[in-house]
N, C-alpha and C. Protein backbone atom coordinates (compact mmCIF):
# COMPACT_ATOMS: atom_id res chain seq x y z
N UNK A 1 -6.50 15.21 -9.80
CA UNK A 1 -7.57 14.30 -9.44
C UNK A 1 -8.08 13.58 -10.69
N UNK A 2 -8.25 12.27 -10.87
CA UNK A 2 -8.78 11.37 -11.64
C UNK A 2 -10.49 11.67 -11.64
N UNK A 3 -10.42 11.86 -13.20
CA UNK A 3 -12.29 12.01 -13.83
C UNK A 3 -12.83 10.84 -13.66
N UNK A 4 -13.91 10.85 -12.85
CA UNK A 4 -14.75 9.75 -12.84
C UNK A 4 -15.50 9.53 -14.29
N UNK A 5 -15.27 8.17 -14.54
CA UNK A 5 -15.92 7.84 -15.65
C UNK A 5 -17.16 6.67 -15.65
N UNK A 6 -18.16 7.53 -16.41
CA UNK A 6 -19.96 6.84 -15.71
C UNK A 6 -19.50 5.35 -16.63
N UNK A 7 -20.48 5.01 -15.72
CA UNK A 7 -20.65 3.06 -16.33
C UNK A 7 -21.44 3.33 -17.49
N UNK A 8 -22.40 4.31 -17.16
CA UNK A 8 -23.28 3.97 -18.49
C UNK A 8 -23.29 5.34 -19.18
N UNK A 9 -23.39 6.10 -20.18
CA UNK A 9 -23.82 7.24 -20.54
C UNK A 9 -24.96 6.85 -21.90
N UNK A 10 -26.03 7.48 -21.43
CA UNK A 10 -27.01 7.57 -22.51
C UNK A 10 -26.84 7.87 -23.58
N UNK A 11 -26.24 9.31 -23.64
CA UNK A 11 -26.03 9.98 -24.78
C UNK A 11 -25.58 9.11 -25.76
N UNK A 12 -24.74 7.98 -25.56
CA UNK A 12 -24.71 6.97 -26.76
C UNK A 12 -25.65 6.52 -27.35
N UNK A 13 -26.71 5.98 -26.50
CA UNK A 13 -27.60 5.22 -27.06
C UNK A 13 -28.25 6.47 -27.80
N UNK A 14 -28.64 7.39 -27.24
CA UNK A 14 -29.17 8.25 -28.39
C UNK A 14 -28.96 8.51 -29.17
N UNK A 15 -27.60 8.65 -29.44
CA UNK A 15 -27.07 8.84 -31.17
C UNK A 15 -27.75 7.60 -31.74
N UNK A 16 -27.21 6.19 -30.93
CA UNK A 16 -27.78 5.09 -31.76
C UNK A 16 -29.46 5.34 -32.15
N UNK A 17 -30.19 5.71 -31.64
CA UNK A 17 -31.79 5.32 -31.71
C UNK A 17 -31.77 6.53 -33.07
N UNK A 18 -31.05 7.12 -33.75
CA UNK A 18 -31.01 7.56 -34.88
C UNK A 18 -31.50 7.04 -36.32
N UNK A 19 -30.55 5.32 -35.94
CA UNK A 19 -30.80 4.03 -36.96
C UNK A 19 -32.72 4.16 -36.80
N UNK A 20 -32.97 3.58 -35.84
CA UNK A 20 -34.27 3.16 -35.52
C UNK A 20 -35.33 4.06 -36.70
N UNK A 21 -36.49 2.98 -36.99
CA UNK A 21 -37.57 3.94 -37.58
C UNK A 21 -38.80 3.02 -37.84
N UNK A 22 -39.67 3.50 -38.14
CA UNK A 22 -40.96 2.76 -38.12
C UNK A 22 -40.61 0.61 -38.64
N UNK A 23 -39.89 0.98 -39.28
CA UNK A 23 -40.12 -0.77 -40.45
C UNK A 23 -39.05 -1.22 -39.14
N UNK A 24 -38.11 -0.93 -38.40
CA UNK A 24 -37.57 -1.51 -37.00
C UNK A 24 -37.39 -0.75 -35.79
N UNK A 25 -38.43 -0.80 -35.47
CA UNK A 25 -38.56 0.00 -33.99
C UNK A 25 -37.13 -0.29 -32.64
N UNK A 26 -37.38 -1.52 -32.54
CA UNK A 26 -36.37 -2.17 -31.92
C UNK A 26 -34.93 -2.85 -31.96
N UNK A 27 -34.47 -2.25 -33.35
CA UNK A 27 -33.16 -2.23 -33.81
C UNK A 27 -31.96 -1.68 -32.83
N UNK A 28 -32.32 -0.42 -32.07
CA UNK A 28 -31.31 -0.32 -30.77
C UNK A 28 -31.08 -1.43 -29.59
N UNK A 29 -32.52 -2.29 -29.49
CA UNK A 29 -32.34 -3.13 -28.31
C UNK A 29 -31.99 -4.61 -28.70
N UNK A 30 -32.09 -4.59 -30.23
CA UNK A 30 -31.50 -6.08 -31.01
C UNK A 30 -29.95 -5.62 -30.29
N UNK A 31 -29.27 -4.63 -31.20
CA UNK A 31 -28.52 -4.60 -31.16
C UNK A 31 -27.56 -4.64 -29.50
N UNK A 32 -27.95 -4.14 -28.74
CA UNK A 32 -27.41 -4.15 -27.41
C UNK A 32 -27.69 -5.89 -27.38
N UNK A 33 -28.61 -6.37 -27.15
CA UNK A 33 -28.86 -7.95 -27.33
C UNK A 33 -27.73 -8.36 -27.58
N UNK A 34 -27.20 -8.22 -28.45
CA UNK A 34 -26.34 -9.07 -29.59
C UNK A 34 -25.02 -8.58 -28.71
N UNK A 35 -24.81 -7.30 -27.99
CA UNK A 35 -23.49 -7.23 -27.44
C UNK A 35 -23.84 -7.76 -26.34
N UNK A 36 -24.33 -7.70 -25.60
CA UNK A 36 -24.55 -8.41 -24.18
C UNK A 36 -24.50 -9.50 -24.03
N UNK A 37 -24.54 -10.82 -25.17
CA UNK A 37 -24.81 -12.28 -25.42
C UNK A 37 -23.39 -11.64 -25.51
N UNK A 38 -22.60 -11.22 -26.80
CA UNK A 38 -21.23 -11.65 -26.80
C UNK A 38 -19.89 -11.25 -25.80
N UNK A 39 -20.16 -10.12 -24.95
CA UNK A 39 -19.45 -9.45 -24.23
C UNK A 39 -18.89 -10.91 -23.14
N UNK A 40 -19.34 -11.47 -22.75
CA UNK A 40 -19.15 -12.31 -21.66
C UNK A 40 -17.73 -13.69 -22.46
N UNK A 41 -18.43 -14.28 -23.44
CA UNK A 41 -17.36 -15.09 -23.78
C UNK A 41 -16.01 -14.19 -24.70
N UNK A 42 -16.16 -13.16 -24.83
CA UNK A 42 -15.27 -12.41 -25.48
C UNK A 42 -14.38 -11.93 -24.41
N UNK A 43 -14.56 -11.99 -23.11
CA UNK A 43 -14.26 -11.63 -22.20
C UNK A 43 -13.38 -13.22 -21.80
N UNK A 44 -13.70 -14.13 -21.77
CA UNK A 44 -13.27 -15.32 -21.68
C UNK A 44 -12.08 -15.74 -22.24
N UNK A 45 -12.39 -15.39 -24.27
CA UNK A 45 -11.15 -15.38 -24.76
C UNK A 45 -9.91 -14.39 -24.71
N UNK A 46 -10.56 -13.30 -23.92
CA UNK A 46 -9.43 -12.30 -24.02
C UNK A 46 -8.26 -13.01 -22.51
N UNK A 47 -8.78 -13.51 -21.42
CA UNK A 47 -7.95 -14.47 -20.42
C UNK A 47 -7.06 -15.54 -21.06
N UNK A 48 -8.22 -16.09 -21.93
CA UNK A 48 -7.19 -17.81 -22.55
C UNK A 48 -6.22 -16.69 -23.65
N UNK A 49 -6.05 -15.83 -24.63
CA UNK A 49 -5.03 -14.97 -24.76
C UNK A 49 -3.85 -14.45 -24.31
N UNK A 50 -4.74 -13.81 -22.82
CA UNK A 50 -3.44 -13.76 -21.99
C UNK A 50 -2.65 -14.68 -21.26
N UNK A 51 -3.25 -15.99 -20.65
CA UNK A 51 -3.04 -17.11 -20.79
C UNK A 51 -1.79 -17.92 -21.33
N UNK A 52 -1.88 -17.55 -23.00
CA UNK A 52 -1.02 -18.36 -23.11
C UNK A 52 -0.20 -16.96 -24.57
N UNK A 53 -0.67 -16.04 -23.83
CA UNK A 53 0.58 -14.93 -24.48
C UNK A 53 0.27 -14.39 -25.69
N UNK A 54 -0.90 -14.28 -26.48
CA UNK A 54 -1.80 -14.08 -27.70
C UNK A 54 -1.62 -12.62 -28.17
N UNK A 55 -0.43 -11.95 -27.19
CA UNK A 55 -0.61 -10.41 -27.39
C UNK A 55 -1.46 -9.73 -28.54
N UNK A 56 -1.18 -9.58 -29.80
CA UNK A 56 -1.88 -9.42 -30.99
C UNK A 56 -3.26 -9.67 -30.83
N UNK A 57 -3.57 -10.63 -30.74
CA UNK A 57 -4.92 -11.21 -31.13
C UNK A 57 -5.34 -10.35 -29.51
N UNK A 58 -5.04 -10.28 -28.13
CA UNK A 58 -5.76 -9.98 -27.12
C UNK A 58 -5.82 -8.15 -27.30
N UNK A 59 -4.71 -7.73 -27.79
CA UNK A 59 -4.75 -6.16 -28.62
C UNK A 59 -6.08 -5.87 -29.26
N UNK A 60 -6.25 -6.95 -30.24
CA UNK A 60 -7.43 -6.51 -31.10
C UNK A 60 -8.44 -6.75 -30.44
N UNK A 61 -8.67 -8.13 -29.86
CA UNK A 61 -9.84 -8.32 -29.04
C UNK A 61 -10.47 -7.09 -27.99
N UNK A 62 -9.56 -6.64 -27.81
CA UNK A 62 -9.61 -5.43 -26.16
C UNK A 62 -10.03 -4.48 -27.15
N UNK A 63 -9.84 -3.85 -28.47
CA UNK A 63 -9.74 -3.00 -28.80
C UNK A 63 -11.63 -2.91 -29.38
N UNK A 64 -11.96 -4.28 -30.04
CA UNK A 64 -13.07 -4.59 -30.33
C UNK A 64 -13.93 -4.42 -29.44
N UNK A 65 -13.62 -4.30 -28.53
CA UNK A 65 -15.12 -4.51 -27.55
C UNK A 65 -14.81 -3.14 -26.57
N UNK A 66 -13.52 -2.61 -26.36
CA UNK A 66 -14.05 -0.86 -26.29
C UNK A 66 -14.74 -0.50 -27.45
N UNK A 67 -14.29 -0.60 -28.80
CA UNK A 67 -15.17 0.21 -29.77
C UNK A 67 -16.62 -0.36 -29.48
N UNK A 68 -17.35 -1.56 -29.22
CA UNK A 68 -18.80 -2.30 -29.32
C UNK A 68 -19.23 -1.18 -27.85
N UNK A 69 -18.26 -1.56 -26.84
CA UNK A 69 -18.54 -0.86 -25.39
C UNK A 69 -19.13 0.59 -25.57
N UNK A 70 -18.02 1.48 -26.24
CA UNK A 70 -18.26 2.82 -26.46
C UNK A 70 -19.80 2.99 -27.45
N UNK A 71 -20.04 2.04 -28.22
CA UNK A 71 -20.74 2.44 -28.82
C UNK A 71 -22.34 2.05 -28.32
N UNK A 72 -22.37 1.67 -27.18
CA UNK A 72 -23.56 1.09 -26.17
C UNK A 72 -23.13 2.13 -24.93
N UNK A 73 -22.52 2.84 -24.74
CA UNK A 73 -22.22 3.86 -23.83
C UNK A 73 -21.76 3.20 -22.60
N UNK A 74 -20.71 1.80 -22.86
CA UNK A 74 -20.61 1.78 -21.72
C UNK A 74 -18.87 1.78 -21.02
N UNK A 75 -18.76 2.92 -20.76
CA UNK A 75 -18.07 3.85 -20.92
C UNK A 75 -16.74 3.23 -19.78
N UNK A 76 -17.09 2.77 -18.81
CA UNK A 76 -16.19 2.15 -17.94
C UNK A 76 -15.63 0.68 -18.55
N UNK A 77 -16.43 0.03 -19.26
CA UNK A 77 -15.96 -1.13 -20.05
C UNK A 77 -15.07 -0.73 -21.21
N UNK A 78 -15.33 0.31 -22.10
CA UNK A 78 -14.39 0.66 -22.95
C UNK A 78 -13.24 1.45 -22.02
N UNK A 79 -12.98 1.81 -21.14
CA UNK A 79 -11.89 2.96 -21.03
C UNK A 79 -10.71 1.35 -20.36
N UNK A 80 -11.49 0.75 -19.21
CA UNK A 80 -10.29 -1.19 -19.23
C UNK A 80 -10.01 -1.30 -20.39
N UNK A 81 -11.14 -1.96 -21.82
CA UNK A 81 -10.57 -2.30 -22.90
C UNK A 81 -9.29 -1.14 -23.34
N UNK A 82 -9.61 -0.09 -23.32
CA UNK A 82 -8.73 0.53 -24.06
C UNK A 82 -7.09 0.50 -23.34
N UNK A 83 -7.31 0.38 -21.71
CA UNK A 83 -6.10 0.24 -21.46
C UNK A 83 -5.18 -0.86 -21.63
N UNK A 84 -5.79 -2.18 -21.50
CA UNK A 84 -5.88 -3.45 -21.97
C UNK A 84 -5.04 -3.75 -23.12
N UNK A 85 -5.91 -2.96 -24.03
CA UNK A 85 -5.37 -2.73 -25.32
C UNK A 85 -3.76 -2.52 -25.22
N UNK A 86 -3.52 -1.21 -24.65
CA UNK A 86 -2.54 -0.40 -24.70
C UNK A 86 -1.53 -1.43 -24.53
N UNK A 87 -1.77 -1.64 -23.32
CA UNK A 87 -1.04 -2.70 -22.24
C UNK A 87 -0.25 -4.13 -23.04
N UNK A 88 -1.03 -4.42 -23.88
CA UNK A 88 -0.96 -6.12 -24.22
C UNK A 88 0.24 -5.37 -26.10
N UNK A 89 0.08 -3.99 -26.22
CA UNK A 89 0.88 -3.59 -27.56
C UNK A 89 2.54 -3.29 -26.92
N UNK A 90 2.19 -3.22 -25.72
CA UNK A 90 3.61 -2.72 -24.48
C UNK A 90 4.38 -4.10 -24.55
N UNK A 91 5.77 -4.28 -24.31
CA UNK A 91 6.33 -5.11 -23.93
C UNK A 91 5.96 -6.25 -22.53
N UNK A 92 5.38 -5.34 -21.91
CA UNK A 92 4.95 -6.02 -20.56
C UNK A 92 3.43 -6.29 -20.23
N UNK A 93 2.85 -7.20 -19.90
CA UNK A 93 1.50 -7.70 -19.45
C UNK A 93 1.43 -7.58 -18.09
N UNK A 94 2.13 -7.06 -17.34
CA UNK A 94 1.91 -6.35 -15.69
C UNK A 94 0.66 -5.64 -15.49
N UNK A 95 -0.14 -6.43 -14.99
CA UNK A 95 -1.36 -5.54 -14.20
C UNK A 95 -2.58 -5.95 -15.54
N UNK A 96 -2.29 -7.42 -16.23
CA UNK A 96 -3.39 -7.39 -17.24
C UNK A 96 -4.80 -8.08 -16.63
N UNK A 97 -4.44 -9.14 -15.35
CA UNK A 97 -5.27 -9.83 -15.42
C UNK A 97 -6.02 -9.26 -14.01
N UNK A 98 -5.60 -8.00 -13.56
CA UNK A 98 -6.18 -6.59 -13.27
C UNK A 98 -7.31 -6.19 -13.89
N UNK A 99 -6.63 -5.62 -15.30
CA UNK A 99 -7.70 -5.16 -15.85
C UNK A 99 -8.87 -5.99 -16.71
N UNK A 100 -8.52 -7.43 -16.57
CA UNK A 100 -9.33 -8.13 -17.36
C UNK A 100 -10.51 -8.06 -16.08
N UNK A 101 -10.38 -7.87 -14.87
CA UNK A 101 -11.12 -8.28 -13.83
C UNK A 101 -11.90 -6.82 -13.77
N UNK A 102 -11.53 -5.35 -13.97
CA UNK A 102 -12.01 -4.15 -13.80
C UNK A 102 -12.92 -4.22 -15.26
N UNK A 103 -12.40 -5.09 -16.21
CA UNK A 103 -13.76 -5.16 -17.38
C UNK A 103 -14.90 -5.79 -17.01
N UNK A 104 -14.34 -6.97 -15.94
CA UNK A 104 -15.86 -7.90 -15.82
C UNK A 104 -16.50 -7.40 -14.98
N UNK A 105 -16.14 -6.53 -14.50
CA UNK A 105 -16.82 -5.84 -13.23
C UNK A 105 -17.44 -4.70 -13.87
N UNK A 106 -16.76 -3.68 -14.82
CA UNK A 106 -17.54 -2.65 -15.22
C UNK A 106 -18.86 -3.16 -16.15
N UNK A 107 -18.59 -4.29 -16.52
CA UNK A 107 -19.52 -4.73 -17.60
C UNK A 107 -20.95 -5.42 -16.50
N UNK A 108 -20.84 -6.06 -15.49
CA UNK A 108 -21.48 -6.63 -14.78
C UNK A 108 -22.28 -5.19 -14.21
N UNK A 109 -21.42 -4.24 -13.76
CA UNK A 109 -22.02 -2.88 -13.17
C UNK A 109 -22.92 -2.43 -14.45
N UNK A 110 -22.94 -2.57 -15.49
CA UNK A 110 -23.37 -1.31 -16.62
C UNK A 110 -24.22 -2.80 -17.21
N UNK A 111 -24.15 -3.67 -17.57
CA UNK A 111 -25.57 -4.48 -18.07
C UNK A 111 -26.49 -4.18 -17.64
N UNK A 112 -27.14 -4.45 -16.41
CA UNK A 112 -28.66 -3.89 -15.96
C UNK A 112 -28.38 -2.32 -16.17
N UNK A 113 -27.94 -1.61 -16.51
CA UNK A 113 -28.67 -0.19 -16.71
C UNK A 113 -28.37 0.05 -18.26
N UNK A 114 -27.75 -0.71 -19.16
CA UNK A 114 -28.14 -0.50 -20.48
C UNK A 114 -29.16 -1.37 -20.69
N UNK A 115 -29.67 -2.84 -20.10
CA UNK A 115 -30.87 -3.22 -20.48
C UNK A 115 -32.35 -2.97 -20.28
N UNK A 116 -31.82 -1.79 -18.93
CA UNK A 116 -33.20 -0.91 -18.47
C UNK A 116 -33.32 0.06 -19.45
N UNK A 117 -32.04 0.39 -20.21
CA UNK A 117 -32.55 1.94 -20.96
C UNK A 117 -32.88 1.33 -22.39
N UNK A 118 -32.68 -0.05 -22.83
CA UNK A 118 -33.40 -0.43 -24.36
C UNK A 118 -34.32 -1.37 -23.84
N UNK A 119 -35.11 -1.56 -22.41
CA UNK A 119 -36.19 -2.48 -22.44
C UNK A 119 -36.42 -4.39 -22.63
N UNK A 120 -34.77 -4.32 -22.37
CA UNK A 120 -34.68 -5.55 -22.05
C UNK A 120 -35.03 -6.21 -21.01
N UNK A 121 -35.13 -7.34 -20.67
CA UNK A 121 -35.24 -8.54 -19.11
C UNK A 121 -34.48 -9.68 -19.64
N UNK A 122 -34.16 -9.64 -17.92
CA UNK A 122 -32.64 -11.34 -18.35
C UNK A 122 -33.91 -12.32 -18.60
């Protein structure tokens, strides 16, 4: 049986709120900010990549934004990237624009509950 894997896990952000301290209180929710603005067009270029065959560059891209994903806990967006990843280092791109669609979806699922847990509003 396949492990369900949560959209969001806290426990990330808690390691992150480590950084945080009096002189920047809100350094965890800059930072989610800053991935949430970029997640969407990064998501864009990783299509025009596959698109027009960018393997390399869509490798690293996928790989970049599981590591940003994982590190905002959002755990269903990194585990696509990572397959993504895998996928685009493989000879074959079968089932990519699959998983480019299971990223925009995990990411769409897990935004409102990482911007509820650092106190954001759209």
């Amino acid at each position: 049986m396949e492990q369900q894997v949560l959209a969001m896990d806290v426990r990330q952000l808690e390691k992150l709120s480590v950084l945080q301290d009096e002189d920047d209180p809100n350094l965890v929710a800059d930072m989610a900010r800053g991935y949430l603005e970029r997640t969407p067009p990064r998501i864009v270029r990783m299509r025009e990549m596959l698109a027009t065959g960018s393997t390399a560059q869509l490798a690293n891209e996928a790989h970049g934004l599981a590591t940003s994903s994982g590190m905002f806990g959002m755990m269903r967006v990194r585990m696509h990237c990572k397959a993504l990843e895998n996928l685009a280092r493989s000879p074959s791109l079968e089932g990519a624009q699959e998983l480019l669609f299971a990223i925009e979806q995990a990411f769409l699922e897990a935004r409102p509950l990482l911007m509820a847990q650092v106190g954001l509003r759209d």
